[in-house]
PDB file of N, CA and C in Angstrom:
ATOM      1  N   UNK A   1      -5.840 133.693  91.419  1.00  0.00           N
ATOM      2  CA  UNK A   1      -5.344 132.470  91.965  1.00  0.00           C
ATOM      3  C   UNK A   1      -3.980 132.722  92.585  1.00  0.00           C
ATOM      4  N   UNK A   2      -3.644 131.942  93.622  1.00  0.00           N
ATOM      5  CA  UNK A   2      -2.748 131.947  94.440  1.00  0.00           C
ATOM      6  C   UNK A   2      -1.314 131.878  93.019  1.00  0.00           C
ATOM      7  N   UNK A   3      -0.371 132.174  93.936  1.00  0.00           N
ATOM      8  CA  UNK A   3       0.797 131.520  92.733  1.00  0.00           C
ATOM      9  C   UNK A   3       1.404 130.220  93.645  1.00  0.00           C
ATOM     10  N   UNK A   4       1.110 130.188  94.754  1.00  0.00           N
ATOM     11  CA  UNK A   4       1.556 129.039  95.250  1.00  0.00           C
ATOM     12  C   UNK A   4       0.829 127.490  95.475  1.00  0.00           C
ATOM     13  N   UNK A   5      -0.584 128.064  94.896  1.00  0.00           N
ATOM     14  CA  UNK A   5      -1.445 126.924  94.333  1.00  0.00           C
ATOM     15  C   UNK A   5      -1.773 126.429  93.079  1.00  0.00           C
ATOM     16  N   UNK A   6      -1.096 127.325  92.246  1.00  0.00           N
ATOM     17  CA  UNK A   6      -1.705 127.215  90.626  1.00  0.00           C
ATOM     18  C   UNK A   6      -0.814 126.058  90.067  1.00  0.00           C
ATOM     19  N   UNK A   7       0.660 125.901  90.859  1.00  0.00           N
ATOM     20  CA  UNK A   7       1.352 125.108  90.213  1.00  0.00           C
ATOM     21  C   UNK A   7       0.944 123.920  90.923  1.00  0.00           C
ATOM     22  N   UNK A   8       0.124 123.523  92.083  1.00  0.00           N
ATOM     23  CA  UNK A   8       0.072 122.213  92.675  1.00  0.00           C
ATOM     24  C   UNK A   8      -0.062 121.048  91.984  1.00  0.00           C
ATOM     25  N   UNK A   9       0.384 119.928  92.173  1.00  0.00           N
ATOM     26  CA  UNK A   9       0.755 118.862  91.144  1.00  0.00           C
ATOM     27  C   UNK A   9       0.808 118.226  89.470  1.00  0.00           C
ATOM     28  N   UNK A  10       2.007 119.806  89.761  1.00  0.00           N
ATOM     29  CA  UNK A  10       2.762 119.721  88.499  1.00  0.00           C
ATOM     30  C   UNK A  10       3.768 118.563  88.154  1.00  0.00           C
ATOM     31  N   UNK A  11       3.571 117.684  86.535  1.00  0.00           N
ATOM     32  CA  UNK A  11       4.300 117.099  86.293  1.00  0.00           C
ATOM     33  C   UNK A  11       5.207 117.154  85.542  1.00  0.00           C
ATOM     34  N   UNK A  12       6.227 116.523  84.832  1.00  0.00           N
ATOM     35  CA  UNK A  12       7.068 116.647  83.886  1.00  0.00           C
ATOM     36  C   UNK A  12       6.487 117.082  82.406  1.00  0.00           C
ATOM     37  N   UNK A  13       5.115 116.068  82.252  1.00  0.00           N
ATOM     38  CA  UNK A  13       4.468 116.089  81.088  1.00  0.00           C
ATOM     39  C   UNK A  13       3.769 117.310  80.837  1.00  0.00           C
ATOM     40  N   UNK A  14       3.478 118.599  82.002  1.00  0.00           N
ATOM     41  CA  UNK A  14       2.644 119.481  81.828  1.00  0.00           C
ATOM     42  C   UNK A  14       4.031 120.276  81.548  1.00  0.00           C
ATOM     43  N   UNK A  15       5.176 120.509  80.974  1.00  0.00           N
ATOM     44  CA  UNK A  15       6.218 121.320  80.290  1.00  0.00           C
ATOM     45  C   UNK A  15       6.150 121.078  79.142  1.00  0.00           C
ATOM     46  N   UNK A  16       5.847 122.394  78.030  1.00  0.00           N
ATOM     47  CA  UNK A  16       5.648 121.874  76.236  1.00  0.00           C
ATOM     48  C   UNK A  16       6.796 122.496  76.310  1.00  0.00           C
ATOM     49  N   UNK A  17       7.733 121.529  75.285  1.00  0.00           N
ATOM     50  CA  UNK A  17       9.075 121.810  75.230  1.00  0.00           C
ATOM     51  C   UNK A  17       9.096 121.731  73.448  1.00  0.00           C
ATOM     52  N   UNK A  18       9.295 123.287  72.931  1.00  0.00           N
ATOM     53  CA  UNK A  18       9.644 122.369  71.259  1.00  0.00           C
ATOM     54  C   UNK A  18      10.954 123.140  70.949  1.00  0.00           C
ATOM     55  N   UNK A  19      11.513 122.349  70.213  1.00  0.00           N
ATOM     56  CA  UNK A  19      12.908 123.135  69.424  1.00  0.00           C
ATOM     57  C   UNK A  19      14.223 123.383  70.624  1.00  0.00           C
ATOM     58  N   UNK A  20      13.949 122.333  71.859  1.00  0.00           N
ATOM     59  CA  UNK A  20      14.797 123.411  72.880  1.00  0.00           C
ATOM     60  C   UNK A  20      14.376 124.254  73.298  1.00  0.00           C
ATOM     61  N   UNK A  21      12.835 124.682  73.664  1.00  0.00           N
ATOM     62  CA  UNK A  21      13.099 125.680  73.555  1.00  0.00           C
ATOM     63  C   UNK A  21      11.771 125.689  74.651  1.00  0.00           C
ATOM     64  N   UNK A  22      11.899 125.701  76.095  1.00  0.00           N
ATOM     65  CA  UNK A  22      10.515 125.771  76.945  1.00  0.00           C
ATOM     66  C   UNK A  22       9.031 126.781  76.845  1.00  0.00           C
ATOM     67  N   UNK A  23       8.400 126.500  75.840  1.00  0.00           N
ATOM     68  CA  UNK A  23       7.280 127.769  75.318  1.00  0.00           C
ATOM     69  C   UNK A  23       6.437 127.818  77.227  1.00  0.00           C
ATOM     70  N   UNK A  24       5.294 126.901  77.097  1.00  0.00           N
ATOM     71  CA  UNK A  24       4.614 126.607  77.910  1.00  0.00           C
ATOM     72  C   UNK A  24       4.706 125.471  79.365  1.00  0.00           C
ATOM     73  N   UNK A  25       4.229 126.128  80.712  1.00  0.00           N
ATOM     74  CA  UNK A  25       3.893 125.667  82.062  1.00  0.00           C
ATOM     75  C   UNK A  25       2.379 125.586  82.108  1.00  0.00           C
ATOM     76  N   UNK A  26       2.352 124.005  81.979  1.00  0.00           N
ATOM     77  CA  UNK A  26       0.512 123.668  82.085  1.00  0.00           C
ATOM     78  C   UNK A  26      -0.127 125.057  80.567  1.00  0.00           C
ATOM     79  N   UNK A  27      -0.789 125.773  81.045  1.00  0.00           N
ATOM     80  CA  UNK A  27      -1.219 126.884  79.646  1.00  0.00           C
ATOM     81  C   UNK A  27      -0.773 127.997  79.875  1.00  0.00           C
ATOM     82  N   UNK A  28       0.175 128.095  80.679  1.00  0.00           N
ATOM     83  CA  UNK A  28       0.345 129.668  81.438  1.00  0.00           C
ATOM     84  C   UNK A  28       1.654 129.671  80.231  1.00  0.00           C
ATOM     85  N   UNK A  29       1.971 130.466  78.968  1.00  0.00           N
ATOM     86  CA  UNK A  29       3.163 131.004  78.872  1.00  0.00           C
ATOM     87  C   UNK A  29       4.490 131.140  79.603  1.00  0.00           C
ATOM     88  N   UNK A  30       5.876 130.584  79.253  1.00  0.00           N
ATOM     89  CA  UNK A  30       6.929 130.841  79.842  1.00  0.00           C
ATOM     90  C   UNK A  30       6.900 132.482  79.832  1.00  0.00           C
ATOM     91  N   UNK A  31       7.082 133.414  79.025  1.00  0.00           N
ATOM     92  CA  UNK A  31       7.517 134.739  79.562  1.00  0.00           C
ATOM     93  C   UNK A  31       6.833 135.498  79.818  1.00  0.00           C
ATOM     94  N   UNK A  32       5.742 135.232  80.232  1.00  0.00           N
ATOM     95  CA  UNK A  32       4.180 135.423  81.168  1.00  0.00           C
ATOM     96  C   UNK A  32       4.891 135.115  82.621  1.00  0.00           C
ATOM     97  N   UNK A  33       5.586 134.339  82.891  1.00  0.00           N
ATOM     98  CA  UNK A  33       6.014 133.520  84.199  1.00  0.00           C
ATOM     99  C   UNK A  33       7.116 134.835  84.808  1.00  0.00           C
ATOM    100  N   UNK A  34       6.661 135.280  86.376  1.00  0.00           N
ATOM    101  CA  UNK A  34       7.855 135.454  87.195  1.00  0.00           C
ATOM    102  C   UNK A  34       9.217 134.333  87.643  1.00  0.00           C
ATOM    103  N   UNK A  35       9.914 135.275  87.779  1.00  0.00           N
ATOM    104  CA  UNK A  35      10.964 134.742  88.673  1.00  0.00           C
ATOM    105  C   UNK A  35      10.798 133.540  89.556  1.00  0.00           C
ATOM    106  N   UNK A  36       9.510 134.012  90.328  1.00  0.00           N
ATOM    107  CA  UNK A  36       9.150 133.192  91.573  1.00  0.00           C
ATOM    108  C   UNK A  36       8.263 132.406  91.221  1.00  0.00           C
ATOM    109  N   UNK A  37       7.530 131.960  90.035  1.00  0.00           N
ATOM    110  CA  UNK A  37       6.744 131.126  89.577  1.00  0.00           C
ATOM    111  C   UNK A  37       7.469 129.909  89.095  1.00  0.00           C
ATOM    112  N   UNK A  38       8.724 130.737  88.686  1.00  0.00           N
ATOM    113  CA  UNK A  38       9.804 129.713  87.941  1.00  0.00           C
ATOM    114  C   UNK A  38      10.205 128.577  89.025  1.00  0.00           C
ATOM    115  N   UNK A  39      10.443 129.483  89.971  1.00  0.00           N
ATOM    116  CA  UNK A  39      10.969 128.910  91.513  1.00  0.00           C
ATOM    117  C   UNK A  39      10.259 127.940  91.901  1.00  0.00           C
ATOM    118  N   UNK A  40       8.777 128.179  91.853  1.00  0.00           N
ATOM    119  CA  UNK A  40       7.884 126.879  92.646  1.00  0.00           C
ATOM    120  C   UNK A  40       7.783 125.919  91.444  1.00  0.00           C
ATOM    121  N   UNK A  41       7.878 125.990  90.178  1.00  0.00           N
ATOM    122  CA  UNK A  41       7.842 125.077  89.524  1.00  0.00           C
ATOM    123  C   UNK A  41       9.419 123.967  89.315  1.00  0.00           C
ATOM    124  N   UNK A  42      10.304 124.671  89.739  1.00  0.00           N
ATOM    125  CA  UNK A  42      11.540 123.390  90.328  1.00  0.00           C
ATOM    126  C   UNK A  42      10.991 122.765  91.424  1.00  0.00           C
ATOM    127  N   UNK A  43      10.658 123.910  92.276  1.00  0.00           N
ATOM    128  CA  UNK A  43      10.377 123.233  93.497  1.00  0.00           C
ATOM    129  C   UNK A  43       9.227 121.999  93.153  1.00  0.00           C
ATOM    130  N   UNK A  44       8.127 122.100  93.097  1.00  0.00           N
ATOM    131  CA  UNK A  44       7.182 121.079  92.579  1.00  0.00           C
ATOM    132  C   UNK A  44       7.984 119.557  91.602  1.00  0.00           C
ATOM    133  N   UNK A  45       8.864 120.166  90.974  1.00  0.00           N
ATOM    134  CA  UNK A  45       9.119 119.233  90.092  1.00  0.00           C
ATOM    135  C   UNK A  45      10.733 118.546  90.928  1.00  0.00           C
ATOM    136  N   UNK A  46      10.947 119.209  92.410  1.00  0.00           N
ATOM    137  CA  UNK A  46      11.987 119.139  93.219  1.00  0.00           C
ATOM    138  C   UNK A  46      13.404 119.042  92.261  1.00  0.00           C
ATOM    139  N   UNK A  47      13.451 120.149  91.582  1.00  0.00           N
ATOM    140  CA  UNK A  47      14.847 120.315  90.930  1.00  0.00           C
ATOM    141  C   UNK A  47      16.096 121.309  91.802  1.00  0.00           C
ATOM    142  N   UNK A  48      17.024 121.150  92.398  1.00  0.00           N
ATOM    143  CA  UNK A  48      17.807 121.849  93.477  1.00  0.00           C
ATOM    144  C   UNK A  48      18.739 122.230  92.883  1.00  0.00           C
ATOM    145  N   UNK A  49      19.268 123.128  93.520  1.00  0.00           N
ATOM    146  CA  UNK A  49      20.385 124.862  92.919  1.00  0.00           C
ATOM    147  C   UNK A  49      19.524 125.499  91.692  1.00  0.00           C
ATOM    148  N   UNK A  50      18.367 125.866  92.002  1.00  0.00           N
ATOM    149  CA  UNK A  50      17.803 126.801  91.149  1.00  0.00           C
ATOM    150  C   UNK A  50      17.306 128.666  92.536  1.00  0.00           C
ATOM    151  N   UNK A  51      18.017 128.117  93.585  1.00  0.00           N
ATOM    152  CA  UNK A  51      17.170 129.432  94.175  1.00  0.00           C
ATOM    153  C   UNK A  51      17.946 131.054  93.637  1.00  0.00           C
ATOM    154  N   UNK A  52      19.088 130.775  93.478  1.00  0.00           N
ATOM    155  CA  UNK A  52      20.468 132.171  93.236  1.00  0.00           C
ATOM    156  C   UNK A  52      20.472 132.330  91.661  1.00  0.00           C
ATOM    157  N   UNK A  53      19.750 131.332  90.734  1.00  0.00           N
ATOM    158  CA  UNK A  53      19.932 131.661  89.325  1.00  0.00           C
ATOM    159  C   UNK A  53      18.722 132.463  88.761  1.00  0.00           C
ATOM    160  N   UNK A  54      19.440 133.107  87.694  1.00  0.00           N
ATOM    161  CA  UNK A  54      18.421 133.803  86.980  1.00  0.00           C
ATOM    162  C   UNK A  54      17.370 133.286  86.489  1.00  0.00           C
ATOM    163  N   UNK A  55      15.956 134.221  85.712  1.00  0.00           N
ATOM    164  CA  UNK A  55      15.150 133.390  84.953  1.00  0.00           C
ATOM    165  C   UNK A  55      15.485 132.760  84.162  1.00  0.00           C
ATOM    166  N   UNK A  56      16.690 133.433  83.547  1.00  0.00           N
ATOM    167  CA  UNK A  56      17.605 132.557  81.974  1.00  0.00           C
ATOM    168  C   UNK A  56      17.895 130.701  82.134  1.00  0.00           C
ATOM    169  N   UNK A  57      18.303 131.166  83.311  1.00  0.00           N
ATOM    170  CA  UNK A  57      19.145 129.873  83.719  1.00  0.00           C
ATOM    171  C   UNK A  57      18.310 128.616  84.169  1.00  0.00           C
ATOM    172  N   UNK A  58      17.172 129.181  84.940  1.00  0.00           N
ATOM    173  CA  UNK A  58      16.469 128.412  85.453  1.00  0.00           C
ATOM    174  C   UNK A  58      15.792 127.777  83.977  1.00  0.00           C
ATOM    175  N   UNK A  59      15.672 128.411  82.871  1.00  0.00           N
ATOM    176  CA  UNK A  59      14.546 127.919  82.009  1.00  0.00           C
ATOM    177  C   UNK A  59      15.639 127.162  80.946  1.00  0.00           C
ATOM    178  N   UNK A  60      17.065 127.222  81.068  1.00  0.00           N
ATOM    179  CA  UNK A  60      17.654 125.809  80.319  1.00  0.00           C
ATOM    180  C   UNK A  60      18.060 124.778  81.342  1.00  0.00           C
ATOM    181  N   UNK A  61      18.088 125.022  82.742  1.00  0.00           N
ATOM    182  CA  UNK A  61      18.232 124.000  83.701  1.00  0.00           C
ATOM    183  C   UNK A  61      16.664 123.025  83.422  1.00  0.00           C
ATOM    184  N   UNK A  62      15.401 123.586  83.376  1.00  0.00           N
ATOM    185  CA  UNK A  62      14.567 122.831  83.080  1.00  0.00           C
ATOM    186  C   UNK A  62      14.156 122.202  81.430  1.00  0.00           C
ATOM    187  N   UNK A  63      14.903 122.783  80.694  1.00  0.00           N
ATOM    188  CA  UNK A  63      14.633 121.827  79.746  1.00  0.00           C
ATOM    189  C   UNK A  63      15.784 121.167  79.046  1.00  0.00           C
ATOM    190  N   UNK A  64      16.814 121.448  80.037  1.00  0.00           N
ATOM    191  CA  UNK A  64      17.956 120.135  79.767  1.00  0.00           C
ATOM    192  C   UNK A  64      17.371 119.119  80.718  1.00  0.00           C
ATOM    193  N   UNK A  65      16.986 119.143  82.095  1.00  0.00           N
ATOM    194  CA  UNK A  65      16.444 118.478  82.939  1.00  0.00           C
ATOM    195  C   UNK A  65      15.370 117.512  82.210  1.00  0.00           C
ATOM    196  N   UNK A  66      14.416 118.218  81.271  1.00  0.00           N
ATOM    197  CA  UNK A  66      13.720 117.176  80.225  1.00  0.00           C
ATOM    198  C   UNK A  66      14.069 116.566  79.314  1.00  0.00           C
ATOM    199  N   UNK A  67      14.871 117.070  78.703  1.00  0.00           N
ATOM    200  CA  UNK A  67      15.611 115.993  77.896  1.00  0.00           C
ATOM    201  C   UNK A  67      16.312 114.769  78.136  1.00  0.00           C
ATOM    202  N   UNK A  68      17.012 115.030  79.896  1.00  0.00           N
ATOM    203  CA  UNK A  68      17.783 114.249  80.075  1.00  0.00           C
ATOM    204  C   UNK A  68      16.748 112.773  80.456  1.00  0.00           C
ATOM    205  N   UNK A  69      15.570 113.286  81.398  1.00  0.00           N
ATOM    206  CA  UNK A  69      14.510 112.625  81.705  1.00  0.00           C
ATOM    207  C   UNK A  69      14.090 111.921  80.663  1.00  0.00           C
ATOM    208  N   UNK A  70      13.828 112.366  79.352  1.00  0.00           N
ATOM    209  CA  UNK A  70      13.347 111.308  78.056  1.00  0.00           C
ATOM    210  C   UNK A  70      14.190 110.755  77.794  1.00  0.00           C
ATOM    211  N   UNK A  71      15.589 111.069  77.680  1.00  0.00           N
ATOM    212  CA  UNK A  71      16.671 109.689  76.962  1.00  0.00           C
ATOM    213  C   UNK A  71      16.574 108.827  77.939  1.00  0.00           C
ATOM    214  N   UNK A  72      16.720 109.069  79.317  1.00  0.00           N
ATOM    215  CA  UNK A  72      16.757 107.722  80.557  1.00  0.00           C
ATOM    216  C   UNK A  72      15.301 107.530  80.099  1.00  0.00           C
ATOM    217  N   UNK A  73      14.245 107.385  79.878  1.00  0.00           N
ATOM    218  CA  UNK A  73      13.332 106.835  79.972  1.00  0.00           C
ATOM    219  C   UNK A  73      13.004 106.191  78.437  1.00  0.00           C
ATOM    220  N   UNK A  74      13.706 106.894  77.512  1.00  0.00           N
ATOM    221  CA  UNK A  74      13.469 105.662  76.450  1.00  0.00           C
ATOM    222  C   UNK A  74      14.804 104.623  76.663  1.00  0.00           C
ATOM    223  N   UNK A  75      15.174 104.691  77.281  1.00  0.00           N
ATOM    224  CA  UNK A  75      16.740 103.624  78.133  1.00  0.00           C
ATOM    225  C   UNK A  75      16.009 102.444  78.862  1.00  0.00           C
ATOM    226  N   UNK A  76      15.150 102.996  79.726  1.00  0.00           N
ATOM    227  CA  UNK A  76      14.390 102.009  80.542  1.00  0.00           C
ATOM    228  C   UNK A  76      13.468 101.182  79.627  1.00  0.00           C
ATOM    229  N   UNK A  77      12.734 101.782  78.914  1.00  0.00           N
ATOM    230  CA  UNK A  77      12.097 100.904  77.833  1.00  0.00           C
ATOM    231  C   UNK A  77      12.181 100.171  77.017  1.00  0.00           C
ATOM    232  N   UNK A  78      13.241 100.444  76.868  1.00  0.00           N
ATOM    233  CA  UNK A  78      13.973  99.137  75.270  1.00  0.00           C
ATOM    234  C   UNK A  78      15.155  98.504  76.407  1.00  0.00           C
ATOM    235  N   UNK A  79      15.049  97.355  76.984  1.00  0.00           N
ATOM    236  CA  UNK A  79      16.369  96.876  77.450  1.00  0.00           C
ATOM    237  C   UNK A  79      16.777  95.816  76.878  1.00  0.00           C
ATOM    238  N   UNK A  80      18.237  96.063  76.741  1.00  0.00           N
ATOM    239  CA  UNK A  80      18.863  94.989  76.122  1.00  0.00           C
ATOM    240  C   UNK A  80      18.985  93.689  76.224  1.00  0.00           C
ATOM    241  N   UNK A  81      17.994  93.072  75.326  1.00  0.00           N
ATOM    242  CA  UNK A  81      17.736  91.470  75.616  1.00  0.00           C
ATOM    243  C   UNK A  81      19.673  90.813  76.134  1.00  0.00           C
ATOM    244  N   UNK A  82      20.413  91.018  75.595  1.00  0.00           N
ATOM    245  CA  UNK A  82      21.899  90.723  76.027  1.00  0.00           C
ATOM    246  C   UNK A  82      22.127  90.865  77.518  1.00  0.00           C
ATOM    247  N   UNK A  83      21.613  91.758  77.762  1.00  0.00           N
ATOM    248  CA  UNK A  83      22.192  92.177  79.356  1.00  0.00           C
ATOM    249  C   UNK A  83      21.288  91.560  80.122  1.00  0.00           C
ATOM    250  N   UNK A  84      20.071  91.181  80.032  1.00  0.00           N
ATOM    251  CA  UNK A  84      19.317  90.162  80.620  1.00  0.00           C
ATOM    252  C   UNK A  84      18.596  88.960  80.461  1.00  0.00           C
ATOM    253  N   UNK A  85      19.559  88.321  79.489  1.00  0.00           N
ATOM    254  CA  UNK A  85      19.943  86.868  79.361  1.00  0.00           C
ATOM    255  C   UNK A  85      20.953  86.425  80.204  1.00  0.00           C
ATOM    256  N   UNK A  86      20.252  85.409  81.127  1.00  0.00           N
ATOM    257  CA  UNK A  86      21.461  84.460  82.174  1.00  0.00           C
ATOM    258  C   UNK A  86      21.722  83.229  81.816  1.00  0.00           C
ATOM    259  N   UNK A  87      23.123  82.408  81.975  1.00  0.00           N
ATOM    260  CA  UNK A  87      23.695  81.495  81.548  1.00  0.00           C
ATOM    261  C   UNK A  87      22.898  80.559  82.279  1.00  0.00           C
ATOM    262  N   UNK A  88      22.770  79.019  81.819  1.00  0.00           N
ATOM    263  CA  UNK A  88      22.229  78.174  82.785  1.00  0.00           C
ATOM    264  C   UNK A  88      22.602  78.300  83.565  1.00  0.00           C
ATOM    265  N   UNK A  89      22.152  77.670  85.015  1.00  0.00           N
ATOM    266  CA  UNK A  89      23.278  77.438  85.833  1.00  0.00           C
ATOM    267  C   UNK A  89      23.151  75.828  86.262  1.00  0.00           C
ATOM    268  N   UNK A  90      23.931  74.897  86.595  1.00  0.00           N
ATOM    269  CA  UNK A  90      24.094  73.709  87.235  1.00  0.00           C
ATOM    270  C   UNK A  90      24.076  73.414  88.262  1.00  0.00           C
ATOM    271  N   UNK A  91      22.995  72.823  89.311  1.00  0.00           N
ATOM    272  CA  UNK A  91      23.017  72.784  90.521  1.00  0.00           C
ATOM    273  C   UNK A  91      23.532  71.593  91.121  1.00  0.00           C
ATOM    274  N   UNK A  92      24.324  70.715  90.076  1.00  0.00           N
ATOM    275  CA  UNK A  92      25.491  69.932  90.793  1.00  0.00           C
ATOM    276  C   UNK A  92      26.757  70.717  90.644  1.00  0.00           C
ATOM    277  N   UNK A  93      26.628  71.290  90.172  1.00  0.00           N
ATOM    278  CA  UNK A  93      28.216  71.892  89.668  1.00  0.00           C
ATOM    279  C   UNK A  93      28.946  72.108  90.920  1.00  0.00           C
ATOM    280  N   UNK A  94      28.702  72.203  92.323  1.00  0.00           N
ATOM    281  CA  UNK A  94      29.789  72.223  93.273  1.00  0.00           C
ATOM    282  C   UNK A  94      30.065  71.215  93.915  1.00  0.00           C
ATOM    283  N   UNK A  95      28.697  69.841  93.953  1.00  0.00           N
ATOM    284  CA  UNK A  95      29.247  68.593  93.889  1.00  0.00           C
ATOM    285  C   UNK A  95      30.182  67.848  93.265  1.00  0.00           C
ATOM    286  N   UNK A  96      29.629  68.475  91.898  1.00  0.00           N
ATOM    287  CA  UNK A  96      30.601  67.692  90.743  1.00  0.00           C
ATOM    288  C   UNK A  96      32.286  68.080  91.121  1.00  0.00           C
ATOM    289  N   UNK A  97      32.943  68.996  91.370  1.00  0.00           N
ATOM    290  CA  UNK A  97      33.904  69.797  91.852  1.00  0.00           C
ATOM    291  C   UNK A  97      34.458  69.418  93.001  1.00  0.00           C
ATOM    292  N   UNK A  98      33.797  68.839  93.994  1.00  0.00           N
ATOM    293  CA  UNK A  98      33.541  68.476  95.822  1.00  0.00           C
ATOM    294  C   UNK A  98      34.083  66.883  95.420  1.00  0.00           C
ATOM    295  N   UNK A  99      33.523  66.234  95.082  1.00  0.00           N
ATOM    296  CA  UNK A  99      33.076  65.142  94.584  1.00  0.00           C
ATOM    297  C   UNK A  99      34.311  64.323  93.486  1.00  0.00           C
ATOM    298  N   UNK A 100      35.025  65.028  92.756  1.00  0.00           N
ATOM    299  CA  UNK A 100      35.466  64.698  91.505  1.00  0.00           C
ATOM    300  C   UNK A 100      37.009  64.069  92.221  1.00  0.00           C
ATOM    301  N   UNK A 101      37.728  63.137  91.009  1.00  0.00           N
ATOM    302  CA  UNK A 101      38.572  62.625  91.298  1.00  0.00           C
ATOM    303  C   UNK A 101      40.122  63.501  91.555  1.00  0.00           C
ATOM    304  N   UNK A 102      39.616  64.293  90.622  1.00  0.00           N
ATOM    305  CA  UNK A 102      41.287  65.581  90.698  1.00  0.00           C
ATOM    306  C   UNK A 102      40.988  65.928  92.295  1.00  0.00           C
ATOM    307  N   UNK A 103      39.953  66.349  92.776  1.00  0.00           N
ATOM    308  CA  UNK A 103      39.749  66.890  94.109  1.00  0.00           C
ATOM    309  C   UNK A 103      40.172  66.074  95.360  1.00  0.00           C
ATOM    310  N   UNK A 104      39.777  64.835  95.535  1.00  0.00           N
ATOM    311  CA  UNK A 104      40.113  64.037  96.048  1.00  0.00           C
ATOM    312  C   UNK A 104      41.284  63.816  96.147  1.00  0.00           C
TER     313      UNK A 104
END
């Protein structure tokens, strides 16, 4: 198989990440993986400043990149009933104001 087809629509969820520690891409082994396999799998997953770094680097850029992805996304899921509760509002309230005797 191609290496530039094997990764075609790769997602976040096809990275097994345990301990910190990136084991598996889809079933293919991380240190089974070239350099340049590493490469199309940012690319696919469009992660940028990975072309000049090592394999080292590239493989904690992607699983800090997942981690960071799960805390924003358990963020999005639980939202804070506080922050989206709105005050009534009064739709005379600029009459009442327009209108009132101090104004006058």
């Amino acid at each position: 198989m191609k290496t530039t087809k094997q990764f075609d629509n790769l997602t976040w969820a096809d990275l097994t990440i345990i301990d910190d520690e990136l084991k598996t891409v889809w079933e293919f082994n991380i240190n089974s993986q070239k350099y340049r396999d590493l490469q199309i799998v940012c690319s696919q997953l469009k992660i940028k400043g990975v072309k000049s770094s090592m394999k080292e680097q590239i493989i904690k850029k992607l699983v800090s990149l997942h981690q960071i992805k799960v805390k924003y996304d358990k963020i999005l899921e639980t939202p804070d009933p506080a922050l989206t509760r709105n005050e009534p509002r009064c739709p005379y309230r600029l009459l009442n104001i327009l209108f009132s005797d101090a104004f006058c």
